[in-house]
N, C-alpha and C. Protein backbone atom coordinates (compact mmCIF):
# COMPACT_ATOMS: atom_id res chain seq x y z
N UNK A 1 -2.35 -23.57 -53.99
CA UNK A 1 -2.66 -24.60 -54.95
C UNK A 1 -3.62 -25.62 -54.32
N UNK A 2 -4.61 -26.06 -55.14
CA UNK A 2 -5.70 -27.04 -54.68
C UNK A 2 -4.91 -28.56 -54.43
N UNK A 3 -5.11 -28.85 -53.48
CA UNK A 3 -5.22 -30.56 -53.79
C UNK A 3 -6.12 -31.38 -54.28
N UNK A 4 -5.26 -32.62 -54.60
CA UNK A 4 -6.73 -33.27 -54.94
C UNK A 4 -7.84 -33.69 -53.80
N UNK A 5 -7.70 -33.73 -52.69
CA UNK A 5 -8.93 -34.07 -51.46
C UNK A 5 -9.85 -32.84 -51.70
N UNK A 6 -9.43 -31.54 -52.15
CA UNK A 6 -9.93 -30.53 -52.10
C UNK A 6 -10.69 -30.04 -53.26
N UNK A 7 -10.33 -30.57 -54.33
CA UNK A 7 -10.80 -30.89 -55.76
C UNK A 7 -12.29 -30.77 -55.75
N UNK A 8 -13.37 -30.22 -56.76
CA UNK A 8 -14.65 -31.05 -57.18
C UNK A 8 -14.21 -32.58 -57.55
N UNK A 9 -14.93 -32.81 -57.63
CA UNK A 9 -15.41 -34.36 -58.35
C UNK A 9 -15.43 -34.17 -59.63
N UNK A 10 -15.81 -33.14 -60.13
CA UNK A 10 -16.33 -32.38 -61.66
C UNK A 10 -14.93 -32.12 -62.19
N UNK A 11 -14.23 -31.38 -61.29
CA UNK A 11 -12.73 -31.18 -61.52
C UNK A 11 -11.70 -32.51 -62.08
N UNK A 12 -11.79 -33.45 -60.96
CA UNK A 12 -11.09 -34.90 -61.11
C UNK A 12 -11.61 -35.73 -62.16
N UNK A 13 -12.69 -35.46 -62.69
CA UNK A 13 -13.38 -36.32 -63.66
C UNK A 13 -12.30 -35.62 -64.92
N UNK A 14 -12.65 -34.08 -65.13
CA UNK A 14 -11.88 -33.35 -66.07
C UNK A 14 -10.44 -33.95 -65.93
N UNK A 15 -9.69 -34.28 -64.99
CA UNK A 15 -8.29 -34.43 -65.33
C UNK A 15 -8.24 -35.70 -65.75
N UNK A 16 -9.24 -36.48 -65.08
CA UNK A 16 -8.95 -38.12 -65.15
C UNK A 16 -9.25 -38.47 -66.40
N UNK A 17 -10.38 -38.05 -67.28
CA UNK A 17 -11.44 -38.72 -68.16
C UNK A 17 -11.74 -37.75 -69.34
N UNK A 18 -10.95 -36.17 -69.39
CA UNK A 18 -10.36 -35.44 -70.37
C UNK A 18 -12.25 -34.74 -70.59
N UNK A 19 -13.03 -34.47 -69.92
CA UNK A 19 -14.21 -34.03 -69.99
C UNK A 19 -14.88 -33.59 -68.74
N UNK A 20 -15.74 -32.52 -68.70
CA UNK A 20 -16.10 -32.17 -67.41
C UNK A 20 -17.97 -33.21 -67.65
N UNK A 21 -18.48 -33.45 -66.53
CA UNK A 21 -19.73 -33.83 -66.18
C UNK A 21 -20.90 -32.90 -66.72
N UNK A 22 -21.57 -33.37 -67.40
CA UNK A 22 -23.28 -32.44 -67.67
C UNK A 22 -23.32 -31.65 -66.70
N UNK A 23 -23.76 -30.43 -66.79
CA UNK A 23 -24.37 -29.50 -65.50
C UNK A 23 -24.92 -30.34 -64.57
N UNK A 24 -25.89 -31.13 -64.71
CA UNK A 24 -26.57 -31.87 -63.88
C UNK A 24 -26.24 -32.72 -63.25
N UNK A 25 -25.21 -33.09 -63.38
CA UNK A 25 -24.50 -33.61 -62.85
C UNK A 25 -23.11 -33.35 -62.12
N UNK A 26 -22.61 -32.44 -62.67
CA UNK A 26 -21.47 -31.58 -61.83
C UNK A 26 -21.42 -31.66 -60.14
N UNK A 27 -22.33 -31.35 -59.75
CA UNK A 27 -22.76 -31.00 -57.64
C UNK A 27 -23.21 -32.64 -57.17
N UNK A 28 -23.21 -34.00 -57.97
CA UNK A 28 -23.84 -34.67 -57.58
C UNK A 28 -23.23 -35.55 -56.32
N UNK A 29 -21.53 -34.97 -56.36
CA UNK A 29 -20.86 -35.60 -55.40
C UNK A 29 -19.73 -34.47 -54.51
N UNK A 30 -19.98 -34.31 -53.35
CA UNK A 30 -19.24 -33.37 -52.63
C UNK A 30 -17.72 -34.50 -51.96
N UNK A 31 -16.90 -34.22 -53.12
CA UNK A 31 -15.49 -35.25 -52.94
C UNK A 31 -14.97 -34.65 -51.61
N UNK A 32 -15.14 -33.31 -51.36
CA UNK A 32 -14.08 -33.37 -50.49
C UNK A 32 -14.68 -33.21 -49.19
N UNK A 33 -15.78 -33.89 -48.64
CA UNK A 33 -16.96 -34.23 -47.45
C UNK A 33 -16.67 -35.69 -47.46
N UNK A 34 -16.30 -36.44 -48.63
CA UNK A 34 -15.99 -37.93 -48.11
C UNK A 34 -14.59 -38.14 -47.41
N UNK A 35 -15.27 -39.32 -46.48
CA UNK A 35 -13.89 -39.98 -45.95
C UNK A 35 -12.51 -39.85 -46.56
N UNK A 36 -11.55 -39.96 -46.37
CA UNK A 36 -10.35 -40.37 -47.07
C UNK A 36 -10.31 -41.56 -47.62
N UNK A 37 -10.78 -42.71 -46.92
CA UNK A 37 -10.50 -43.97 -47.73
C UNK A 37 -11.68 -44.04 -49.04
N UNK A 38 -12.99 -43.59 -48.94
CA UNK A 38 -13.56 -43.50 -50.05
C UNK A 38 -13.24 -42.77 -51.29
N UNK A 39 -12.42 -41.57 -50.88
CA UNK A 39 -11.75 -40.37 -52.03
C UNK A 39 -10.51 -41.20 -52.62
N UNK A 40 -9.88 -42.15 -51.92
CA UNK A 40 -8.84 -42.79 -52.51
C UNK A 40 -9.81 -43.69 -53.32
N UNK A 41 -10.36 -44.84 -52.85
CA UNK A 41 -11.35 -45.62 -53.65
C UNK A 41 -11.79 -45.09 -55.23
N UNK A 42 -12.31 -43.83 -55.12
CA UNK A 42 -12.69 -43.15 -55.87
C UNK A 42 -12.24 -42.26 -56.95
N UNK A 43 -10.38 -42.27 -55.94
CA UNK A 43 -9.69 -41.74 -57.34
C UNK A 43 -9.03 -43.13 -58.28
N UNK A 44 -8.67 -43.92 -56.84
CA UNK A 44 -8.33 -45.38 -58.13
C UNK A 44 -9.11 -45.59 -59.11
N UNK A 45 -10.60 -45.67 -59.10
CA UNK A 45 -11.60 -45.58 -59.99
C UNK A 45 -11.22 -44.81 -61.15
N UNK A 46 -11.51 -43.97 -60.78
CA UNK A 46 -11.18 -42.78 -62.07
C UNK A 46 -9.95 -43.34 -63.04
N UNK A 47 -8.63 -43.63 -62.07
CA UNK A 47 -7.56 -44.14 -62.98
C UNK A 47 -7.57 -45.14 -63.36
N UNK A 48 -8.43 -46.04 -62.82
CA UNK A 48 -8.70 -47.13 -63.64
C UNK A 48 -9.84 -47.29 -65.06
N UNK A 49 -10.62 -45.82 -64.79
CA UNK A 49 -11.56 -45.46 -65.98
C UNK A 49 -10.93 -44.71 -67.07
N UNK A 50 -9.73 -44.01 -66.34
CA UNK A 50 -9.09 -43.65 -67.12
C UNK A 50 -8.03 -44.51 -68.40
N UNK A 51 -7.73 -45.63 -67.56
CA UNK A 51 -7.03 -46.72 -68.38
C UNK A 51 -7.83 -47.19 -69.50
N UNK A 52 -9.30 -47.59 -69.42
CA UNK A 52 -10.00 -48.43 -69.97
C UNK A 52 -10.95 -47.28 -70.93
N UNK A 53 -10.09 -46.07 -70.86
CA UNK A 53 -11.27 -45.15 -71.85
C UNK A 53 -12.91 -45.11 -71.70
N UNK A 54 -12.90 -45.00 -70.56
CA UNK A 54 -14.05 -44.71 -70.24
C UNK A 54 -14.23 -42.85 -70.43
N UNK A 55 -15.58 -42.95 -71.12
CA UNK A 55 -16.13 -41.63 -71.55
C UNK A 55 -16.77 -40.82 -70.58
N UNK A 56 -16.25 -39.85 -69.83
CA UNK A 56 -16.89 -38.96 -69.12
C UNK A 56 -18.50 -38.87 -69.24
N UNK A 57 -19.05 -38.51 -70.39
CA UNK A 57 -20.39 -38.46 -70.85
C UNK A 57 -21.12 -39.94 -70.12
N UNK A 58 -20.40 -40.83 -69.50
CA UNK A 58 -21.16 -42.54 -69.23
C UNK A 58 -21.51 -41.95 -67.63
N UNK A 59 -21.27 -41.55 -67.02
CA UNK A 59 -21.03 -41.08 -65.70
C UNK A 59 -22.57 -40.43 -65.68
N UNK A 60 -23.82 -41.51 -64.52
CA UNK A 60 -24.67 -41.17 -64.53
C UNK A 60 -25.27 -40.82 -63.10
N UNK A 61 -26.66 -40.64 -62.88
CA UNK A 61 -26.76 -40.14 -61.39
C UNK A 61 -26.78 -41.21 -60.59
N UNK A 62 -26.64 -42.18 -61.33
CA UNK A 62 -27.03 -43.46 -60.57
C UNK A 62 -25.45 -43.98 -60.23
N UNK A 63 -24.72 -43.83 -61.01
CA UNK A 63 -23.34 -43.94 -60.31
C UNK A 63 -22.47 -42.70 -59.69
N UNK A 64 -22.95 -41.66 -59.32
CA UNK A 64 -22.61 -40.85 -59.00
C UNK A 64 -23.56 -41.06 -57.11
N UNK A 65 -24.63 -41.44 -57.15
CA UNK A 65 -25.43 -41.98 -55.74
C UNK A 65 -24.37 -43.19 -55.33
N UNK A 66 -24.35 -44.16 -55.94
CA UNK A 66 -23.20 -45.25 -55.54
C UNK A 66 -22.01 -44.97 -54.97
N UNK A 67 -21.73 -43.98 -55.80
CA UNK A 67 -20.33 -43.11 -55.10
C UNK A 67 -20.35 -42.78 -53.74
N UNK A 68 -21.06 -41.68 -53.89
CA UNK A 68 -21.39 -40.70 -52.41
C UNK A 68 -22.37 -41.73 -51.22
N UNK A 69 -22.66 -42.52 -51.53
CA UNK A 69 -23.66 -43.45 -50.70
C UNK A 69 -23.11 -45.05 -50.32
N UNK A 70 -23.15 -45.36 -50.95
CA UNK A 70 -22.85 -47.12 -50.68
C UNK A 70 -21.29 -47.36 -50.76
N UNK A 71 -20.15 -46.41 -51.38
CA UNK A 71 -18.67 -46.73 -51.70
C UNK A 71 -18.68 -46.02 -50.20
N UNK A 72 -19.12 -45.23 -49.30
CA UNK A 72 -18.69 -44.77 -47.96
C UNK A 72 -19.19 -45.85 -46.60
N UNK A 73 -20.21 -46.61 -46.78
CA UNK A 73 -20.73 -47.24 -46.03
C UNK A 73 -20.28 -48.51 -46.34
N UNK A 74 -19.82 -49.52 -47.54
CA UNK A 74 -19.60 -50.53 -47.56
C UNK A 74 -18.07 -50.59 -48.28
N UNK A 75 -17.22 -49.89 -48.93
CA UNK A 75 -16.02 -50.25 -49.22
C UNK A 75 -14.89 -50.07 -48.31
N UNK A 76 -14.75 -49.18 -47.67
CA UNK A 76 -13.20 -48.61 -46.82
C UNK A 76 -13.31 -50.16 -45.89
N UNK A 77 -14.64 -50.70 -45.05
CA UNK A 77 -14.19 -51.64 -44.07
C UNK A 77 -13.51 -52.63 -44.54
N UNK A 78 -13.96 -52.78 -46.10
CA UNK A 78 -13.77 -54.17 -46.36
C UNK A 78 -12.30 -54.37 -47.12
N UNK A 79 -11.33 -53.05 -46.95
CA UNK A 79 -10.03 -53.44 -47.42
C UNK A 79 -8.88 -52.96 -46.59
């Protein structure tokens, strides 16, 4: 059985947000190459997008770069 560290991103979006990502967007984040503290970061996200009905379809490349880029270099120190 998969875990979630082991998960796509494409996968966790589907459980979290009830929709998978555009093709083009599917590969834009390799979840299970990030840190641990960013994959946690990143699943709170989700459940918190998940709370607030956020639409899978909103999920763009530009927050999908934020993800994989700037949530690994500037969030884990700062909590």
């Amino acid at each position: 059985m998969e875990t979630v560290d082991t998960r796509s991103f494409d996968a966790l979006v589907a459980t979290f947000l009830g929709a998978h990502l555009p093709d083009r967007l599917a590969d834009g984040i390799r979840f299970a190459e990030l840190p641990a503290d960013t994959r946690r970061i990143i699943l709170r996200m989700l459940a918190l997008m998940k709370r607030s009905s956020f639409p899978a379809t909103e999920i763009n490349s530009q927050m999908l770069w934020l993800l994989a880029t700037v949530t690994p270099a500037m969030l884990p120190p700062a909590i």
